[in-house]
C-alpha atoms as a PDB file:
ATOM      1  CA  UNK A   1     179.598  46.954 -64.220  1.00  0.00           C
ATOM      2  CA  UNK A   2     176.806  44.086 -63.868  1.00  0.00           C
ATOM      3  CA  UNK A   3     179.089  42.351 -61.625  1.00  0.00           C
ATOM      4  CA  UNK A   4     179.579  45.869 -58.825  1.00  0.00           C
ATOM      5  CA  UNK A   5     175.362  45.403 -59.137  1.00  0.00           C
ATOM      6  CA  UNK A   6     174.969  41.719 -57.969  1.00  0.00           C
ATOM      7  CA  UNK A   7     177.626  41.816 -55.471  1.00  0.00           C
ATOM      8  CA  UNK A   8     175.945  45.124 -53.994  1.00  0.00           C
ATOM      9  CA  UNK A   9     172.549  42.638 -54.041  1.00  0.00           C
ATOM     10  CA  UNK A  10     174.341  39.870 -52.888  1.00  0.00           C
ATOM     11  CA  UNK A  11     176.073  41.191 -49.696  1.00  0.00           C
ATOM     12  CA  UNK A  12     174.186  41.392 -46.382  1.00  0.00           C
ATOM     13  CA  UNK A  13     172.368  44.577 -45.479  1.00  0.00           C
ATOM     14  CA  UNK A  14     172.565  46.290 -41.933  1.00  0.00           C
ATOM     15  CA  UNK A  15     170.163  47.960 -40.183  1.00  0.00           C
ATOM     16  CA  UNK A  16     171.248  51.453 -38.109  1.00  0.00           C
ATOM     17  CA  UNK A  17     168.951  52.787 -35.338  1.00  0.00           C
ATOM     18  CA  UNK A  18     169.642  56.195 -33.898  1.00  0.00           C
ATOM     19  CA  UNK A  19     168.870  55.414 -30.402  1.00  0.00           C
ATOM     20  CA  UNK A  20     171.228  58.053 -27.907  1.00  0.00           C
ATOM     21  CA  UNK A  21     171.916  61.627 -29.092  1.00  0.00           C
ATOM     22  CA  UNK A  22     174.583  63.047 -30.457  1.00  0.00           C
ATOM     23  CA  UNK A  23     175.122  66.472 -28.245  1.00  0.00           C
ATOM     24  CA  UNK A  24     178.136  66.496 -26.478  1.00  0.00           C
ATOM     25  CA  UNK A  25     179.812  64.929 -28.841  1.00  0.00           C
ATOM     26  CA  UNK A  26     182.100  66.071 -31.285  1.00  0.00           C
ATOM     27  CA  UNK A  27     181.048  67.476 -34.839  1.00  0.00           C
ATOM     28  CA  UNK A  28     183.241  64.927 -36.320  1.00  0.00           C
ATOM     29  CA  UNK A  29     180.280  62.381 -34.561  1.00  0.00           C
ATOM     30  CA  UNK A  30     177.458  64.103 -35.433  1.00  0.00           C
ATOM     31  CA  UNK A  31     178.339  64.310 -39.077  1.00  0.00           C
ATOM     32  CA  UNK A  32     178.683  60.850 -39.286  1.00  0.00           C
ATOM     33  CA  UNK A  33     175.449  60.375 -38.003  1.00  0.00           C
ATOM     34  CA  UNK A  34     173.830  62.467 -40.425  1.00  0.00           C
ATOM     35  CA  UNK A  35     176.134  61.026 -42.989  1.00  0.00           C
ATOM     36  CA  UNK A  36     174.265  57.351 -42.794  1.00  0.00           C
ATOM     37  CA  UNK A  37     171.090  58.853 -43.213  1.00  0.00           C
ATOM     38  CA  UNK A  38     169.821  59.581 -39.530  1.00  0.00           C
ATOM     39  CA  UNK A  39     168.116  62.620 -38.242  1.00  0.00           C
ATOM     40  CA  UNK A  40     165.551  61.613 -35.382  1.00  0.00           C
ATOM     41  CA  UNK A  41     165.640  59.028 -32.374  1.00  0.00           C
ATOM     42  CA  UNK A  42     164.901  56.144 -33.246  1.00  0.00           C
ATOM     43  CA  UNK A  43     165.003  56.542 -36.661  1.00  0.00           C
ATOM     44  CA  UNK A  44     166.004  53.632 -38.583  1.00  0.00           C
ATOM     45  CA  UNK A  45     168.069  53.202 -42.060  1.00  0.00           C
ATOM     46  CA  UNK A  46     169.102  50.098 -43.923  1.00  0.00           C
ATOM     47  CA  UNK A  47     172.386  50.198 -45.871  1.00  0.00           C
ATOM     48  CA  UNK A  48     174.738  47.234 -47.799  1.00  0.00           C
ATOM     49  CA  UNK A  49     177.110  46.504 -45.601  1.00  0.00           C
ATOM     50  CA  UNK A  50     180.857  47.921 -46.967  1.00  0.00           C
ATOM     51  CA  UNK A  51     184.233  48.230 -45.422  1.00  0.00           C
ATOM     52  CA  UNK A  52     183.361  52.192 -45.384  1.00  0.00           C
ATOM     53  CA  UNK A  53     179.654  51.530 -43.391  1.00  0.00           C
ATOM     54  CA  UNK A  54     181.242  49.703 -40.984  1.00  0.00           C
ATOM     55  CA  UNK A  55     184.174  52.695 -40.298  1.00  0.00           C
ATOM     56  CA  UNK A  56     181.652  54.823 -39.803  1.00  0.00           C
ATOM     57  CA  UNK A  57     179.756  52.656 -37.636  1.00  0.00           C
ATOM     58  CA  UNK A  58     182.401  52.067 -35.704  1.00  0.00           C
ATOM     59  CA  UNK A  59     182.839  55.767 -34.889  1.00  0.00           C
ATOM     60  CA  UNK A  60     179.399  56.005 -33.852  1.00  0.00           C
ATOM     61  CA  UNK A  61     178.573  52.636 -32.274  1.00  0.00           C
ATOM     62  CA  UNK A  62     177.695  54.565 -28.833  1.00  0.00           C
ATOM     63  CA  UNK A  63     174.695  56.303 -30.383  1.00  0.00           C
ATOM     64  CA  UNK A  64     173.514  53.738 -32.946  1.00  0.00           C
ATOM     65  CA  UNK A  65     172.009  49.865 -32.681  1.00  0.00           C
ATOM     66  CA  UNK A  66     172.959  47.208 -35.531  1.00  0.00           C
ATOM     67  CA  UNK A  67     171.410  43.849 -36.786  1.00  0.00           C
ATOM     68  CA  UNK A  68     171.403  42.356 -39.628  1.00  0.00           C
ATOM     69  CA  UNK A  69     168.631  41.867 -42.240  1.00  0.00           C
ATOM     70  CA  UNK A  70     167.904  39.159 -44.075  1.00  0.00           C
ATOM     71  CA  UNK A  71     167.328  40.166 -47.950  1.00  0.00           C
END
């Protein structure tokens, strides 16, 4: 289990801004939004990048900003 830890510490981080809103779009959209942790404009959230971040991201990329962190 140790190993799942330092991996997660490891990996890069990303963080999302919420910069365009997400009415007019689909609920599909706006739940994914809400999913990563965003509820205001230009709200921002940092999260370890994964395979599953970046699918949602990806769905969203019209309303959100990304850059990378340093740890």
């Amino acid at each position: 289990m140790a190993k799942k830890t330092e991996k997660a510490a490891a990996g890069k981080k990303l963080r999302i801004t919420f910069v365009k809103s997400a009415i007019g779009y689909s609920k599909k959209h706006k739940d994914t939004v809400r999913g990563l942790g965003l509820r205001k404009l230009h709200q921002s959230v940092v999260h370890v990048d994964s395979p599953s971040l970046r699918g949602m991201l990806r769905m969203v990329n019209h309303l959100v900003t990304i850059e990378e962190v340093e740890n």
